[in-house]
PDB file of N, CA and C in Angstrom:
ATOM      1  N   UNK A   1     -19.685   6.001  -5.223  1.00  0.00           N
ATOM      2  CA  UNK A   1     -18.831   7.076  -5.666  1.00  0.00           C
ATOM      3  C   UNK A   1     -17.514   7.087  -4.902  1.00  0.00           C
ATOM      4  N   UNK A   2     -17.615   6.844  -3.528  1.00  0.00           N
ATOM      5  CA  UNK A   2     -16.315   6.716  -2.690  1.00  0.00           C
ATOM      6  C   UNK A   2     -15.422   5.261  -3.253  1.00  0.00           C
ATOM      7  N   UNK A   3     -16.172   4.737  -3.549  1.00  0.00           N
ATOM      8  CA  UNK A   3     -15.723   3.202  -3.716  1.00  0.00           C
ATOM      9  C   UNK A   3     -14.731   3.485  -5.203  1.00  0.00           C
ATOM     10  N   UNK A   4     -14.952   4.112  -6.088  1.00  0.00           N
ATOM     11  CA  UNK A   4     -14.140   4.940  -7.401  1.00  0.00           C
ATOM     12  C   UNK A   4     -12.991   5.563  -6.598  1.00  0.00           C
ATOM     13  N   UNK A   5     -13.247   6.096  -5.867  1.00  0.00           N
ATOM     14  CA  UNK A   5     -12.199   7.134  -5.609  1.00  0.00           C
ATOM     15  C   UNK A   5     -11.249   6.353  -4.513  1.00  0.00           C
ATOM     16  N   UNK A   6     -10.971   5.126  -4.136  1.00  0.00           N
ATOM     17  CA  UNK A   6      -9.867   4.268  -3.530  1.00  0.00           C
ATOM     18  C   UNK A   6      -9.949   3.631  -4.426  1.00  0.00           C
ATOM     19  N   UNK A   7     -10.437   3.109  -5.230  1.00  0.00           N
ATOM     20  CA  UNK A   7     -10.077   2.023  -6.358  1.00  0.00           C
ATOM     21  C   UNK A   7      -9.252   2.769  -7.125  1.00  0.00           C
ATOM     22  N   UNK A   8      -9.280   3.991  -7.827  1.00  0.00           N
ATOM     23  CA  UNK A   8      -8.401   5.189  -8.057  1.00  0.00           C
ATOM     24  C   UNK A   8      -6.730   5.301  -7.276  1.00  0.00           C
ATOM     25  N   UNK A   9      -7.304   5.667  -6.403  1.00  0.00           N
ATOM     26  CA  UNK A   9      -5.872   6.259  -5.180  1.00  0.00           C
ATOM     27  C   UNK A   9      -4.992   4.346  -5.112  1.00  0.00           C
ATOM     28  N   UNK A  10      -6.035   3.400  -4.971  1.00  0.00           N
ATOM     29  CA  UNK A  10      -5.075   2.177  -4.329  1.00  0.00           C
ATOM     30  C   UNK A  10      -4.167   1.582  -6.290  1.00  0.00           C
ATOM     31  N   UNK A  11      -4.320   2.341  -7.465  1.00  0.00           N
ATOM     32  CA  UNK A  11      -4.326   1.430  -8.331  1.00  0.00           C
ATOM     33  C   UNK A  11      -2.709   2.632  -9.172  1.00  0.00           C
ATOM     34  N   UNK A  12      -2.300   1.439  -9.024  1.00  0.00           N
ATOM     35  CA  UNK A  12      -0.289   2.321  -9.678  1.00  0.00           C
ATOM     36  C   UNK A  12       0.522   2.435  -8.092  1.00  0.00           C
ATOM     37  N   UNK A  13      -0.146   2.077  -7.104  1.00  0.00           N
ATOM     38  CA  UNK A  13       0.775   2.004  -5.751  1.00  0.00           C
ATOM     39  C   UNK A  13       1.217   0.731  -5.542  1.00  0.00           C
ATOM     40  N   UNK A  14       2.887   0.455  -5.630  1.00  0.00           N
ATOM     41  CA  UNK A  14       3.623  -0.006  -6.082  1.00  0.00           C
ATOM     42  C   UNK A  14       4.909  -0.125  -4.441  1.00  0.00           C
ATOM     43  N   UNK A  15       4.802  -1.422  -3.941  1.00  0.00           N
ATOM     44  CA  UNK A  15       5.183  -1.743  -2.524  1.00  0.00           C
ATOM     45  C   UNK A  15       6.604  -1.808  -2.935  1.00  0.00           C
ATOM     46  N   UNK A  16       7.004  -1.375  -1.984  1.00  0.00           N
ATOM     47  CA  UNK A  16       8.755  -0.995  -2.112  1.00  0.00           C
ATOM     48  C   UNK A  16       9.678  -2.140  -0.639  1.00  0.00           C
ATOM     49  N   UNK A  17      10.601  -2.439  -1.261  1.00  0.00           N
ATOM     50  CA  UNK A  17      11.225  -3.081  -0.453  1.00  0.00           C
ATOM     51  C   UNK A  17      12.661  -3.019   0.018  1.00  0.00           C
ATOM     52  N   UNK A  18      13.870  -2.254   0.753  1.00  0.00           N
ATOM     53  CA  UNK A  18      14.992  -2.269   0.907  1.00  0.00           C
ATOM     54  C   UNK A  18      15.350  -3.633   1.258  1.00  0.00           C
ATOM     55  N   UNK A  19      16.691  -3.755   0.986  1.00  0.00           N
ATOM     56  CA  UNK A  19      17.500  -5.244   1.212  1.00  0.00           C
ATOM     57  C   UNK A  19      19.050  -5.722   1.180  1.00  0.00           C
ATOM     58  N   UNK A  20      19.279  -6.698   1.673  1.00  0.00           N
ATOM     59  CA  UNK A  20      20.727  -6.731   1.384  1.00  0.00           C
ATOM     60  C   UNK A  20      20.324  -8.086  -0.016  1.00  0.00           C
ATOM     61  N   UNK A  21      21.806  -7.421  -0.886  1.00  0.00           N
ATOM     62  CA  UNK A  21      21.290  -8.582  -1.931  1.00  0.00           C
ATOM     63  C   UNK A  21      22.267  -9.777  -1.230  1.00  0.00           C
ATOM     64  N   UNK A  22      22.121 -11.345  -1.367  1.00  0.00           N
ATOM     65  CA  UNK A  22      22.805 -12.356  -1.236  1.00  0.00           C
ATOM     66  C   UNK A  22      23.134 -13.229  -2.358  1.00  0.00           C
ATOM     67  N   UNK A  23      22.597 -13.203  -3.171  1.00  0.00           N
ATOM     68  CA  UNK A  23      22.902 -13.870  -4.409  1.00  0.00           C
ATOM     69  C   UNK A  23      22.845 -12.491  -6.002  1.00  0.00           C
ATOM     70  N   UNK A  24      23.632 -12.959  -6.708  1.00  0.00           N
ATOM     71  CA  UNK A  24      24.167 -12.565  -7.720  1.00  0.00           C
ATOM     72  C   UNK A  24      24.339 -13.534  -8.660  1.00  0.00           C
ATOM     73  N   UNK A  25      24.325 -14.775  -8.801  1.00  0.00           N
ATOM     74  CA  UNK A  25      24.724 -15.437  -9.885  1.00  0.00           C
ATOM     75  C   UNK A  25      23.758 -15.906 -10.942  1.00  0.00           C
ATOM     76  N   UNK A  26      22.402 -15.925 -10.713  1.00  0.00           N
ATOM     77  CA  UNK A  26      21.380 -15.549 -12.147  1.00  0.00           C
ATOM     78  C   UNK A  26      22.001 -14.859 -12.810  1.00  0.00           C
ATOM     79  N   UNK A  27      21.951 -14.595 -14.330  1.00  0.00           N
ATOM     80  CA  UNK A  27      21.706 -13.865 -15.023  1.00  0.00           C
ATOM     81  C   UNK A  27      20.385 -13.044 -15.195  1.00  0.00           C
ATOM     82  N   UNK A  28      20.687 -11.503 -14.663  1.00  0.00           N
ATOM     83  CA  UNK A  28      19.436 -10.472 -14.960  1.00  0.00           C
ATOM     84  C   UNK A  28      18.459 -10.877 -13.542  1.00  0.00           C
ATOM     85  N   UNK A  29      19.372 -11.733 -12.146  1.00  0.00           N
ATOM     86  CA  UNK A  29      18.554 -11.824 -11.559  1.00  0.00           C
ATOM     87  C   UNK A  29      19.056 -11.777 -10.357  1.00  0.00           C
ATOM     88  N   UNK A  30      18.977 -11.205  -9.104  1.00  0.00           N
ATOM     89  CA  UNK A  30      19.426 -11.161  -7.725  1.00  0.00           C
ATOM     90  C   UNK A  30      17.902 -11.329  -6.825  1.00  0.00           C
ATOM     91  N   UNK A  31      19.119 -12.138  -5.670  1.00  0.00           N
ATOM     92  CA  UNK A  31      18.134 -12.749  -4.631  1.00  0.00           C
ATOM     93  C   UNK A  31      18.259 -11.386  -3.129  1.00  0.00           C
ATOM     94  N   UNK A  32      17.189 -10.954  -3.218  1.00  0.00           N
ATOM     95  CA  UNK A  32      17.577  -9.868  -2.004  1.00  0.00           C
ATOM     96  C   UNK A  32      16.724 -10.304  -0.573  1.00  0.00           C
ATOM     97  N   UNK A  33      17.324 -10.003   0.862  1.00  0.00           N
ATOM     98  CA  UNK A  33      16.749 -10.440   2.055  1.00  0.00           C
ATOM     99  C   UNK A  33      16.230  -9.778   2.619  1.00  0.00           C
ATOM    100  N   UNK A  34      15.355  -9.545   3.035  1.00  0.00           N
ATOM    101  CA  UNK A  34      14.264  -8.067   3.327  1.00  0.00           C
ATOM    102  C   UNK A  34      14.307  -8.643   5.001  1.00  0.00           C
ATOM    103  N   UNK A  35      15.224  -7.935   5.754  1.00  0.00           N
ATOM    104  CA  UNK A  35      15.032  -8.038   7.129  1.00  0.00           C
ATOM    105  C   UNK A  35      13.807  -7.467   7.938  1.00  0.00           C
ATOM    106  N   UNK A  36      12.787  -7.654   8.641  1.00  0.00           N
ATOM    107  CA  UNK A  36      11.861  -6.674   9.739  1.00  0.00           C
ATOM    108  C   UNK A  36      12.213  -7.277  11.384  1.00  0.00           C
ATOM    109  N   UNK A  37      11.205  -6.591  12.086  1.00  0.00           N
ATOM    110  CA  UNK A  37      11.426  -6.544  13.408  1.00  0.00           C
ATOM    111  C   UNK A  37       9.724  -7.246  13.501  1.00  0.00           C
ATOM    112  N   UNK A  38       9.496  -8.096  14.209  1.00  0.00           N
ATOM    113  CA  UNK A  38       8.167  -8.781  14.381  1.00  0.00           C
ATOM    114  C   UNK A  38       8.187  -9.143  16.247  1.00  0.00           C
ATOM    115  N   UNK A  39       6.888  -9.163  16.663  1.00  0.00           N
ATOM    116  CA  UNK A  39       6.640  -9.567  18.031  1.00  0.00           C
ATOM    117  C   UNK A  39       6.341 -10.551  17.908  1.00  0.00           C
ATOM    118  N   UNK A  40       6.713 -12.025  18.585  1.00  0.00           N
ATOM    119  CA  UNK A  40       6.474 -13.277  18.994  1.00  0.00           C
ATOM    120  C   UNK A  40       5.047 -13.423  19.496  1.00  0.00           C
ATOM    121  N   UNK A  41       3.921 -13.782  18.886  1.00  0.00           N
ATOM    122  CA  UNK A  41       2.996 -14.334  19.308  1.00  0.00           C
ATOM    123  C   UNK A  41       2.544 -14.875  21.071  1.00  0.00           C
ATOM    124  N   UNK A  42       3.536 -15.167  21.586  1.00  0.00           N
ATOM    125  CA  UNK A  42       2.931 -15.673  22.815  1.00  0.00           C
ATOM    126  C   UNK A  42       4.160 -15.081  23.919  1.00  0.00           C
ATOM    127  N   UNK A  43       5.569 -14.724  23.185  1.00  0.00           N
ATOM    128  CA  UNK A  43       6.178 -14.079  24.513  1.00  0.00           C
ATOM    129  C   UNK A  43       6.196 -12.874  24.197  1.00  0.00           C
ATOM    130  N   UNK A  44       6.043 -12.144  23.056  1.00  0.00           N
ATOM    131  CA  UNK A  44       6.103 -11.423  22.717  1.00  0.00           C
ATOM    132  C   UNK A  44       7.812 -10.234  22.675  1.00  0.00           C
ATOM    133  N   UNK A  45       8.577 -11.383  22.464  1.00  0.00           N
ATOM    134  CA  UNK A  45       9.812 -10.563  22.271  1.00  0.00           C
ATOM    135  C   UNK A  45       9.903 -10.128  21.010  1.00  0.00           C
ATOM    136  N   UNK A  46      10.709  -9.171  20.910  1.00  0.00           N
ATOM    137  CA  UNK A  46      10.821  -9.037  19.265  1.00  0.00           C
ATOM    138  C   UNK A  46      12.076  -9.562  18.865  1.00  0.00           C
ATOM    139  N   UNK A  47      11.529 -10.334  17.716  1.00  0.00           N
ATOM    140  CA  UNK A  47      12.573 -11.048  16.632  1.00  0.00           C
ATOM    141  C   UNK A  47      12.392 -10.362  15.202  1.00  0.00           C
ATOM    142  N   UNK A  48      14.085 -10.744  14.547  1.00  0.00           N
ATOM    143  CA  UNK A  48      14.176 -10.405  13.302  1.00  0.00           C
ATOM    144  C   UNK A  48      13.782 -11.400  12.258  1.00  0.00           C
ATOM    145  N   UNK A  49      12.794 -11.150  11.607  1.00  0.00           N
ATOM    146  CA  UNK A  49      12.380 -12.243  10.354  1.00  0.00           C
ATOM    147  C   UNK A  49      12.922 -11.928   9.201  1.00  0.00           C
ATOM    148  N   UNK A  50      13.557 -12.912   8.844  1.00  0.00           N
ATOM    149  CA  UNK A  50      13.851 -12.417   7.226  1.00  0.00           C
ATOM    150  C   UNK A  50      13.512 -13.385   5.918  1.00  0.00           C
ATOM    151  N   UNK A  51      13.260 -12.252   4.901  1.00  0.00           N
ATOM    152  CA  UNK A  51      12.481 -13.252   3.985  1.00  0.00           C
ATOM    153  C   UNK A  51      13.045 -12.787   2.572  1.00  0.00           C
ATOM    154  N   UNK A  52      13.092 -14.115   1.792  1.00  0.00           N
ATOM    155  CA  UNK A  52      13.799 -13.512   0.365  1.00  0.00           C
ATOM    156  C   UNK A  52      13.191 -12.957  -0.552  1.00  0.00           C
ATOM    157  N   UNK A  53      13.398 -12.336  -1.653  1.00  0.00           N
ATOM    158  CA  UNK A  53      12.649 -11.653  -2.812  1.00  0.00           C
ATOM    159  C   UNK A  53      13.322 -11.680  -3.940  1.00  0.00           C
ATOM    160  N   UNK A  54      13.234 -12.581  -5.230  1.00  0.00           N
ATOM    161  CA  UNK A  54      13.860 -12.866  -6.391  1.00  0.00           C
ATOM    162  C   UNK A  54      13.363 -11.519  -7.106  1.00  0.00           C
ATOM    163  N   UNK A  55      14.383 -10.653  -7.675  1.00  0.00           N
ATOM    164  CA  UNK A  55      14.292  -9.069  -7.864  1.00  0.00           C
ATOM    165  C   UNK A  55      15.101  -9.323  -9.558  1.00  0.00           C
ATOM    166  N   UNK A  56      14.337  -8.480 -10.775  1.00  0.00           N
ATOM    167  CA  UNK A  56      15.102  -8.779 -11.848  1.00  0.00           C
ATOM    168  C   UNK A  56      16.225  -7.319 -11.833  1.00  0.00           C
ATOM    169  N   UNK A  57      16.901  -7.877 -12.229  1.00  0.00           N
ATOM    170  CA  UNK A  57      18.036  -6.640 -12.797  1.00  0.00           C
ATOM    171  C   UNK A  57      18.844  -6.701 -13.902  1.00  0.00           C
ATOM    172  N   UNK A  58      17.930  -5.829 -14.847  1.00  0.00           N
ATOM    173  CA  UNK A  58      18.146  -5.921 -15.969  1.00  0.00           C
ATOM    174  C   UNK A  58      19.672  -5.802 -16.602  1.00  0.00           C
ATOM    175  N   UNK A  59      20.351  -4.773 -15.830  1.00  0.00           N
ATOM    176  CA  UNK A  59      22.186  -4.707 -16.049  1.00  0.00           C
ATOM    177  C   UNK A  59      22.776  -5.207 -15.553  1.00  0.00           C
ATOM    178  N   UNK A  60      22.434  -6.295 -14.585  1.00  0.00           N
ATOM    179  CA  UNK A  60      23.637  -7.153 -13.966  1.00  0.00           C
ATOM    180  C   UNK A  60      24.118  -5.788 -12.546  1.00  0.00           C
ATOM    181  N   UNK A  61      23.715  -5.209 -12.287  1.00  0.00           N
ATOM    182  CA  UNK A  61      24.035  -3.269 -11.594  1.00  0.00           C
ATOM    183  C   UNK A  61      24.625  -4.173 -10.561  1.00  0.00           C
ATOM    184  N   UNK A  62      23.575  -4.815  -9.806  1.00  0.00           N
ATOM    185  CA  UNK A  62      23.824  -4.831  -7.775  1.00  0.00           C
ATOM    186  C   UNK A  62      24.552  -6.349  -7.944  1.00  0.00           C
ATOM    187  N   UNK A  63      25.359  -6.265  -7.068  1.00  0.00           N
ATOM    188  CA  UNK A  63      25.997  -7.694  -6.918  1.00  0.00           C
ATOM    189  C   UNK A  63      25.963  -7.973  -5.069  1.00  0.00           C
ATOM    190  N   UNK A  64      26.549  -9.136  -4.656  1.00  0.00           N
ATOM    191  CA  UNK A  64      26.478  -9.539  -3.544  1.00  0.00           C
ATOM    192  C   UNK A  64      26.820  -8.841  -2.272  1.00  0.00           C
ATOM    193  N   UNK A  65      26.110  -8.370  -1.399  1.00  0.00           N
ATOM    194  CA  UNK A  65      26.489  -7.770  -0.693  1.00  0.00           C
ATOM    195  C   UNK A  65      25.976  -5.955  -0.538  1.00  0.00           C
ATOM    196  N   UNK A  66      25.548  -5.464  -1.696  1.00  0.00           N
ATOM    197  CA  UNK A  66      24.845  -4.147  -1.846  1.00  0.00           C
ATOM    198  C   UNK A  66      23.475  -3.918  -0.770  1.00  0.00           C
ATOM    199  N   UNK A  67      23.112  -2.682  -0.675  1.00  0.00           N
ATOM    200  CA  UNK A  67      21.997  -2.947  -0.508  1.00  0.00           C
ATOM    201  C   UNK A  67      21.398  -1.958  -1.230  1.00  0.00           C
ATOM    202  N   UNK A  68      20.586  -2.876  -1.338  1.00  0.00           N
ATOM    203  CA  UNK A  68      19.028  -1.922  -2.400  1.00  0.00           C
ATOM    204  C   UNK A  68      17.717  -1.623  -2.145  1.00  0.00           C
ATOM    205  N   UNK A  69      17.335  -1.128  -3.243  1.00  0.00           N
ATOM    206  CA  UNK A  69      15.602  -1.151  -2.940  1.00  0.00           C
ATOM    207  C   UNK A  69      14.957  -1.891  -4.420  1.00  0.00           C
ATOM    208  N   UNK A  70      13.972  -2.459  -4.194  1.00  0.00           N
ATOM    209  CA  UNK A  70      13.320  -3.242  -5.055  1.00  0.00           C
ATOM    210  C   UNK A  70      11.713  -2.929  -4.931  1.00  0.00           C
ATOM    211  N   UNK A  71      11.170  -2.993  -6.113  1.00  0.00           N
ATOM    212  CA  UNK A  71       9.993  -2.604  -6.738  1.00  0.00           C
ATOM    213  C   UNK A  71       8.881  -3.658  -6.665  1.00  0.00           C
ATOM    214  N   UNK A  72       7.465  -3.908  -6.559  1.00  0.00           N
ATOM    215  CA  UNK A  72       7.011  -4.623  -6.740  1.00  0.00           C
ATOM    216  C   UNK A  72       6.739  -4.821  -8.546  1.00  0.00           C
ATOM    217  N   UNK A  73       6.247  -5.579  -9.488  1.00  0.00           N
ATOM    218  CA  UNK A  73       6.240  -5.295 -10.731  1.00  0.00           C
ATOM    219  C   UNK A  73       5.293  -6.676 -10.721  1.00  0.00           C
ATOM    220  N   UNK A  74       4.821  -6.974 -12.100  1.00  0.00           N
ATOM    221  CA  UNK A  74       4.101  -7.919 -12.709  1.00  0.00           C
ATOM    222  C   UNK A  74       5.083  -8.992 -12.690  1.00  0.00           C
ATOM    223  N   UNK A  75       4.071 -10.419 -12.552  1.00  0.00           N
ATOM    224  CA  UNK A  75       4.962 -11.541 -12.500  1.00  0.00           C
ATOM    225  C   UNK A  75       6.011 -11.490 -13.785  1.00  0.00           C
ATOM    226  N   UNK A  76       7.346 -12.010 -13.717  1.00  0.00           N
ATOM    227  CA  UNK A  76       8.247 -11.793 -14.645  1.00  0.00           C
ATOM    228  C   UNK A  76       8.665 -13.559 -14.780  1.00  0.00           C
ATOM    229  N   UNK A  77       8.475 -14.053 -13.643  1.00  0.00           N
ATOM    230  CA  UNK A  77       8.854 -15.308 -13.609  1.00  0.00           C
ATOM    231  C   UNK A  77       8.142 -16.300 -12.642  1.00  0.00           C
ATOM    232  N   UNK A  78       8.231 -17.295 -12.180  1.00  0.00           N
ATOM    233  CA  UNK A  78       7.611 -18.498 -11.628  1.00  0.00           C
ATOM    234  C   UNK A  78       7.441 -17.890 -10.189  1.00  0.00           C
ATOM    235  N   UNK A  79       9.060 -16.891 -10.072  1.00  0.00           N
ATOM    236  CA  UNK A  79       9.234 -16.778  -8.271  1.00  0.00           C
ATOM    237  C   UNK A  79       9.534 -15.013  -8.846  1.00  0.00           C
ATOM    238  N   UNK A  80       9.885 -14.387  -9.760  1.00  0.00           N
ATOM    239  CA  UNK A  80      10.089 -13.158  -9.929  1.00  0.00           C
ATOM    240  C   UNK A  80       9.070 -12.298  -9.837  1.00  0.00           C
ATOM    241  N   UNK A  81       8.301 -11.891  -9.086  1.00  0.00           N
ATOM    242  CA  UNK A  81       7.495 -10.789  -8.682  1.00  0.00           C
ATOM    243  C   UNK A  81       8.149  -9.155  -8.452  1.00  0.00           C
ATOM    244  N   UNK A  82       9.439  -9.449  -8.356  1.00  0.00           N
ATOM    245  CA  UNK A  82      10.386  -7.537  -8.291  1.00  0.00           C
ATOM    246  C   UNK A  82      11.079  -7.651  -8.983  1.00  0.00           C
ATOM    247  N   UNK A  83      11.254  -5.586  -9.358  1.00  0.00           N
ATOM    248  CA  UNK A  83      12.475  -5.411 -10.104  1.00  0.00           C
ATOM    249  C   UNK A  83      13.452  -4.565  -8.930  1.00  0.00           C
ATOM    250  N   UNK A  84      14.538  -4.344  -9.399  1.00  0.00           N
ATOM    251  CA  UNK A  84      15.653  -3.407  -8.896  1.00  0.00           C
ATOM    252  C   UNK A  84      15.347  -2.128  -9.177  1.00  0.00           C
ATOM    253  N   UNK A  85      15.194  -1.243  -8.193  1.00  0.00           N
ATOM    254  CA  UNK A  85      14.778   0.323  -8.447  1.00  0.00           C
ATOM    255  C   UNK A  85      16.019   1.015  -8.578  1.00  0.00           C
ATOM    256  N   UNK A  86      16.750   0.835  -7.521  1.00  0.00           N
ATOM    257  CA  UNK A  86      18.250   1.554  -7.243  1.00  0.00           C
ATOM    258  C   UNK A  86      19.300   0.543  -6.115  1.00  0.00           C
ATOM    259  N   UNK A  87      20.155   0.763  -6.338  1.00  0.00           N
ATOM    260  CA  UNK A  87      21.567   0.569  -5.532  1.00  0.00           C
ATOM    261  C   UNK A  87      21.477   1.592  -4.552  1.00  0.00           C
ATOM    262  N   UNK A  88      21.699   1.108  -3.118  1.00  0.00           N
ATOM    263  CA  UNK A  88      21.471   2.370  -2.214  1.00  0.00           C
ATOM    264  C   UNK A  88      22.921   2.157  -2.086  1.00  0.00           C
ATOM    265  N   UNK A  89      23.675   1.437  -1.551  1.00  0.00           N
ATOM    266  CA  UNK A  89      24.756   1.496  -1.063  1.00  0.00           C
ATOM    267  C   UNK A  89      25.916   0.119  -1.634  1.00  0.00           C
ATOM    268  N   UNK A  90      26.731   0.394  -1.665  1.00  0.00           N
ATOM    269  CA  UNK A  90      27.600  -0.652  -2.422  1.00  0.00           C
ATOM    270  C   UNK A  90      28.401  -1.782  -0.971  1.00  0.00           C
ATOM    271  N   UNK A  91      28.415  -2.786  -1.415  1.00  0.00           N
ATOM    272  CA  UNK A  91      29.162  -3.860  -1.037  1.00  0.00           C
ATOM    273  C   UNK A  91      30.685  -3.462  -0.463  1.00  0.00           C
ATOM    274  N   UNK A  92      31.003  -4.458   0.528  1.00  0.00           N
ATOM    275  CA  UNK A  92      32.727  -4.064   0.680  1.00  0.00           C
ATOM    276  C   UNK A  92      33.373  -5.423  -0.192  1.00  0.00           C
TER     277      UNK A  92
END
């Protein structure tokens, strides 16, 4: 009965990602860089990892340099696993 009720709560939760976008030149498609803060395994300093996320956008909206937030969604493409939720902040 508990086992229903997280299969419930874990199912439509939908991982969110802020980013700077770096690419713009797909059509309907931007490449965004999802920066974190990670501890080094054996010295344990903290470093910044960053990793890309092919994000669809359906209006062409965010261009190079924005930053956004991006959606997790159903595969759309080979490497497209996100969409574009919103434009947080615009490019200079």
């Amino acid at each position: 009965m508990s086992n229903e009720n997280i299969a419930e709560n874990a199912r439509g939760v939908r991982k969110e990602r802020t980013g700077l976008v770096v690419s713009d030149v797909q059509d309907k498609t931007i490449v965004v860089r999802v920066d974190r803060l990670a501890k080094h395994k054996r010295y344990k300093k903290v470093i910044r990892v960053s990793k890309k996320y092919y994000a669809h956008d359906e209006n062409n909206d965010a261009k190079a340099g924005d930053t956004v937030q991006i959606i997790e969604t159903r595969p759309l493409s080979k490497l497209k696993r996100w969409r574009l939720a919103k434009v947080i902040q615009r490019g200079k």
